[in-house]
C-alpha atoms as a PDB file:
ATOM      1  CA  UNK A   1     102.107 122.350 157.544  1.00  0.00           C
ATOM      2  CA  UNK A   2     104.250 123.139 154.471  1.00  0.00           C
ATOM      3  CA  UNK A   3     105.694 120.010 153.075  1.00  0.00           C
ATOM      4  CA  UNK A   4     107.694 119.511 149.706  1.00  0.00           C
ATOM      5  CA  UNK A   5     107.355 116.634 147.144  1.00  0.00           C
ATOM      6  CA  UNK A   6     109.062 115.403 144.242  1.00  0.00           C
ATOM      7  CA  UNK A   7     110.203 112.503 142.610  1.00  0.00           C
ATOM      8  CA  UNK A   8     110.963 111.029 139.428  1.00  0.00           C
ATOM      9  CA  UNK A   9     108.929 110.067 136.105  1.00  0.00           C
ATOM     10  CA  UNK A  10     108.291 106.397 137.719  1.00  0.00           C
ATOM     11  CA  UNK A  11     106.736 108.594 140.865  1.00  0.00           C
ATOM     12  CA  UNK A  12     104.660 111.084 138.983  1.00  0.00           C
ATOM     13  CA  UNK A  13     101.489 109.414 139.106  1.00  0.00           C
ATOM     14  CA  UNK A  14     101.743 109.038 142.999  1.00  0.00           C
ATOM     15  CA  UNK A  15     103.322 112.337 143.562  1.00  0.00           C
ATOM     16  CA  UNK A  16     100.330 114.214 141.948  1.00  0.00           C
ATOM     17  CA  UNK A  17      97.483 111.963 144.026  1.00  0.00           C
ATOM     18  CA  UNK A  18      99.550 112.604 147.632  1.00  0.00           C
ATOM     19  CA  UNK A  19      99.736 116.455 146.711  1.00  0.00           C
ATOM     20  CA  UNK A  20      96.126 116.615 145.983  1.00  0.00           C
ATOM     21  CA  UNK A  21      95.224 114.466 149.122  1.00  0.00           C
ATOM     22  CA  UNK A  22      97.736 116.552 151.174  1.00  0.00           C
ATOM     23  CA  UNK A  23      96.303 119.813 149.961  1.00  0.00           C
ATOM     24  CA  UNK A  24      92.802 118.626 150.728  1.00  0.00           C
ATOM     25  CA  UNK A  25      93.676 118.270 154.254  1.00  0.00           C
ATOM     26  CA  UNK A  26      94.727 121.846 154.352  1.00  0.00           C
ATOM     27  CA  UNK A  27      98.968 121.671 154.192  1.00  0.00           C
ATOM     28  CA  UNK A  28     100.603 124.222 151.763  1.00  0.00           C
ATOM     29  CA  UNK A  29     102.960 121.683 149.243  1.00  0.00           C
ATOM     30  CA  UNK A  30     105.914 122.655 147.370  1.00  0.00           C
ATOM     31  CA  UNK A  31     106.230 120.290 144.253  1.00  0.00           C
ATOM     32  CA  UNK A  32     109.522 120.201 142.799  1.00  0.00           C
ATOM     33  CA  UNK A  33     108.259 117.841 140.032  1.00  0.00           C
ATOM     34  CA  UNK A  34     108.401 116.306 137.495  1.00  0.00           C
ATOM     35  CA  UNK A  35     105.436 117.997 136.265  1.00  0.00           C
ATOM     36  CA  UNK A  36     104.575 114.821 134.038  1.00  0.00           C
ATOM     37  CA  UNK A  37     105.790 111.314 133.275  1.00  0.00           C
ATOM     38  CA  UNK A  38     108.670 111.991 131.012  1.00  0.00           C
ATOM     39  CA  UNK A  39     111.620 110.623 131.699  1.00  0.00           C
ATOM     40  CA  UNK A  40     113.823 112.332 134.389  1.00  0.00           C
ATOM     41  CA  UNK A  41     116.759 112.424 136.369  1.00  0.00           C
ATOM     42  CA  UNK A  42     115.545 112.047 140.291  1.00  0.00           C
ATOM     43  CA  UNK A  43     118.909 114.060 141.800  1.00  0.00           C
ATOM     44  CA  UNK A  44     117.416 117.279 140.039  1.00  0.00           C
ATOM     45  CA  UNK A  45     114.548 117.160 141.989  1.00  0.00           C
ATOM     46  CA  UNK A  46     116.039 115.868 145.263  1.00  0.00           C
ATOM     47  CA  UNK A  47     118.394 117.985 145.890  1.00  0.00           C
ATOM     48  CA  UNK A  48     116.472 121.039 145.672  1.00  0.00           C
ATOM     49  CA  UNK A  49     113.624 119.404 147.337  1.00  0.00           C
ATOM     50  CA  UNK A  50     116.250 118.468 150.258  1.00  0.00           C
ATOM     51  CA  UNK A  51     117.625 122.206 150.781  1.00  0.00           C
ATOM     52  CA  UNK A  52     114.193 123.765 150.771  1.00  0.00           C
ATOM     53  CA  UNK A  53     113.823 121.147 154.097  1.00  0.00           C
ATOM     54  CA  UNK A  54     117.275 121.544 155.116  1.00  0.00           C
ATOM     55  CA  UNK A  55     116.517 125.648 155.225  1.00  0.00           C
ATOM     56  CA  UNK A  56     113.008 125.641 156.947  1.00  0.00           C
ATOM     57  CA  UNK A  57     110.994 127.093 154.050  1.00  0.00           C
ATOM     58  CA  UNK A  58     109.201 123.358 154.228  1.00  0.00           C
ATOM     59  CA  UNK A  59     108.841 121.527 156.958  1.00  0.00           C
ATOM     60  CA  UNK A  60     108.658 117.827 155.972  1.00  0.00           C
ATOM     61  CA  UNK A  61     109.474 116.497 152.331  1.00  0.00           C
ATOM     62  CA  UNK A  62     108.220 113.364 150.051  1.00  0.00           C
ATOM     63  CA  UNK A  63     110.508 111.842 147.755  1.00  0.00           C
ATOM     64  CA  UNK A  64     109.315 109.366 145.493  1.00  0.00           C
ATOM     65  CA  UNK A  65     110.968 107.083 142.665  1.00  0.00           C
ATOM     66  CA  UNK A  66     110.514 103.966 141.598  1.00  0.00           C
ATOM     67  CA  UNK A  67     112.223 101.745 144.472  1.00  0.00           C
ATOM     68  CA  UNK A  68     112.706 105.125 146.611  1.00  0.00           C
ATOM     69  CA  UNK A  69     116.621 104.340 147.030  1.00  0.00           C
ATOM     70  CA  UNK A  70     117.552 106.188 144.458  1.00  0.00           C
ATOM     71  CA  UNK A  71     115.956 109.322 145.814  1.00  0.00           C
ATOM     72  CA  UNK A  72     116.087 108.339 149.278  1.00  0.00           C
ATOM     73  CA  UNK A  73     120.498 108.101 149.080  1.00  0.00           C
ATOM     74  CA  UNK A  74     120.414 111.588 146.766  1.00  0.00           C
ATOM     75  CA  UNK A  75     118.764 113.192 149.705  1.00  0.00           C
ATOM     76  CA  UNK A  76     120.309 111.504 152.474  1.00  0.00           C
ATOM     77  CA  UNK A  77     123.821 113.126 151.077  1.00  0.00           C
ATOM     78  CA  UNK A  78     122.602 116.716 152.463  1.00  0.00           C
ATOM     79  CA  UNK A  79     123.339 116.802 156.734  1.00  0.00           C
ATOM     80  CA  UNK A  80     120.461 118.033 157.754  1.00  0.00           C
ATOM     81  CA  UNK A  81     118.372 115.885 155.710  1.00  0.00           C
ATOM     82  CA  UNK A  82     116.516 112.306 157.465  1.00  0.00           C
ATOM     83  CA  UNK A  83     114.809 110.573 154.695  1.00  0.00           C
ATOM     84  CA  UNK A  84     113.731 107.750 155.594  1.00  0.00           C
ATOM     85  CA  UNK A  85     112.061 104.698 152.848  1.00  0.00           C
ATOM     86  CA  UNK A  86     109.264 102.967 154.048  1.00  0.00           C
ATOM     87  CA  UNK A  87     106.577 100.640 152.368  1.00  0.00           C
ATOM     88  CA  UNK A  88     104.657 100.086 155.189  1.00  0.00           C
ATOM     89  CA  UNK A  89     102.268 102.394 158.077  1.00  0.00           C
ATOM     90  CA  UNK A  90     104.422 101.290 160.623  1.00  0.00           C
ATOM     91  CA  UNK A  91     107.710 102.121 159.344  1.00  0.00           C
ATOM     92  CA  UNK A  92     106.730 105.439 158.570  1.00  0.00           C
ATOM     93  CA  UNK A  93     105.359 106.014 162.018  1.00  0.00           C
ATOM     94  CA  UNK A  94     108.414 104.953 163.666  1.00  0.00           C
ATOM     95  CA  UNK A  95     110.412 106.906 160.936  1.00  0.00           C
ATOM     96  CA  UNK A  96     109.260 109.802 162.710  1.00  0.00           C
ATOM     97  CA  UNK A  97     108.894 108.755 166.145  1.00  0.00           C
ATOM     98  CA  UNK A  98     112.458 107.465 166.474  1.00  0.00           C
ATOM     99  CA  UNK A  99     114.633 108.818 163.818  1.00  0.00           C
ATOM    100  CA  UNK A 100     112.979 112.020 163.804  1.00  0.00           C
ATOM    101  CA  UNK A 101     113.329 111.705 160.530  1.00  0.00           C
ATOM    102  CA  UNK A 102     112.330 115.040 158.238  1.00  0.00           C
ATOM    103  CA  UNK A 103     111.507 113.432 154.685  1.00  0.00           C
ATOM    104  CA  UNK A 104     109.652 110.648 153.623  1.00  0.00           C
ATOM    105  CA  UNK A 105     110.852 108.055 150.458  1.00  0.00           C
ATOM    106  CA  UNK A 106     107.751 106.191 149.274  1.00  0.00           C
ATOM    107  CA  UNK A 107     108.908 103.396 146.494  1.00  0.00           C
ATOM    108  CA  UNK A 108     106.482 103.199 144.114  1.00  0.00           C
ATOM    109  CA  UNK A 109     106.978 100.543 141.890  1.00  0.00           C
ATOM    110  CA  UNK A 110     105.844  98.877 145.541  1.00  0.00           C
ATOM    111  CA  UNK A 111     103.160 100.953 146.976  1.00  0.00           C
ATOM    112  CA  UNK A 112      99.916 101.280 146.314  1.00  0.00           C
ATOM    113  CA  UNK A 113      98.807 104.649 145.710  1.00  0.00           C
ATOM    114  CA  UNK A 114      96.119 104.483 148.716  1.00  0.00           C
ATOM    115  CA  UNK A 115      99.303 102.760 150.877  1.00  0.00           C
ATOM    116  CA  UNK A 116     101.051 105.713 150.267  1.00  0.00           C
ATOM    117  CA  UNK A 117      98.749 108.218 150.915  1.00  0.00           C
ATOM    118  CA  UNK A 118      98.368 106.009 154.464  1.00  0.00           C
ATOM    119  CA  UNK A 119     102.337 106.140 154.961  1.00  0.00           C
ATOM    120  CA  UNK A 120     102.079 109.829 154.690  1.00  0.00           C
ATOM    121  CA  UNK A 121      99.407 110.305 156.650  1.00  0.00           C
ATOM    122  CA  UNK A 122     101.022 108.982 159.290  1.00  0.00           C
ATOM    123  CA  UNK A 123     104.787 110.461 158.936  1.00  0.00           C
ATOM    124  CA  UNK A 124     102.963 113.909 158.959  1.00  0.00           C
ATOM    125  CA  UNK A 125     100.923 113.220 162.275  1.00  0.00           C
ATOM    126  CA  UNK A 126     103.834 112.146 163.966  1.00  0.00           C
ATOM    127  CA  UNK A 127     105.783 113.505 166.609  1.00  0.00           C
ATOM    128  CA  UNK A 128     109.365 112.767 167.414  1.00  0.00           C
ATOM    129  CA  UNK A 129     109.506 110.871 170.940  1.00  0.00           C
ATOM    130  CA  UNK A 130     112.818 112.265 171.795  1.00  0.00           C
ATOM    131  CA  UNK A 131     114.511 110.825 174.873  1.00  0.00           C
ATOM    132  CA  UNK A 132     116.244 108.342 174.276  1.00  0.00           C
ATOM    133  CA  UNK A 133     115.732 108.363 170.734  1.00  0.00           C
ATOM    134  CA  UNK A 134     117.259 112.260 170.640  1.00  0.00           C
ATOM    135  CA  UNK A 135     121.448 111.160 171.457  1.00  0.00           C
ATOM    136  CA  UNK A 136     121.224 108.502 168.207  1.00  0.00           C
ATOM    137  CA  UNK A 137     119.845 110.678 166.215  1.00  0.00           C
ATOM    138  CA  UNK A 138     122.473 113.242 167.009  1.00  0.00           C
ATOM    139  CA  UNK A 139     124.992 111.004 166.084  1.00  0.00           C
ATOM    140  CA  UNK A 140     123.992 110.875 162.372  1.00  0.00           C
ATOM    141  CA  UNK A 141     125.759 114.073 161.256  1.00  0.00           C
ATOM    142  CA  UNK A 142     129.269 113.917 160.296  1.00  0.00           C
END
């Protein structure tokens, strides 16, 4: 699968250990940076990160900042953008499942590195249920 990440300087650290993890379990990533911890301005990273999605050249996206709303909002302003912020397995699961939602905002100021890598693990394996999921989630779009 081809998935992009990016973040912010408060991300970095967990942005670089989820693109090695997801590269070791053979998906093609797309990092839009930061390419170290110096401070940064997350919307130059989202947005890009959000049209690459948006256009089909990736497939899924991570955005990560320090809470995640920051990024999460910036990329939640493009239409064809889901992001959804989760802390936790489950919410990431459902993320998918329900919301079919096509990026994935990982706070992580409050995440564990190994939580996150779990949280993406399973918004990648995931499959949107559809049914009666699919007429809500075609009422997001303006």
């Amino acid at each position: 699968m081809k998935i992009a990440i990016g973040g912010d300087h408060a991300g970095f650290e967990h942005k670089q250990a989820i693109k090695t993890y997801l590269e070791k379990l053979g998906h093609t990533v797309e990092d839009f940076g930061p390419f170290s911890d110096d401070s940064c301005d997350y919307p130059d990273i989202a947005h890009p990160l959000a049209m690459s999605v948006e256009t089909k050249k990736n497939e899924l996206g991570i955005g990560i900042c320090g809470s995640g709303n920051g990024i999460n909002m910036t990329l939640n302003k493009h239409q064809e953008i889901r992001s959804a912020l989760c802390w936790e397995v489950e919410l990431a699961r459902l993320a998918r499942q329900h919301n079919n939602a096509n990026v994935l905002a990982l706070p992580s100021r409050f995440i564990s590195i190994e939580l996150a890598k779990k949280c993406v693990e399973a918004f990648v394996n995931e499959e949107f249920e559809g049914g009666r999921h699919e007429k809500r989630v075609n009422k997001i779009k303006l």
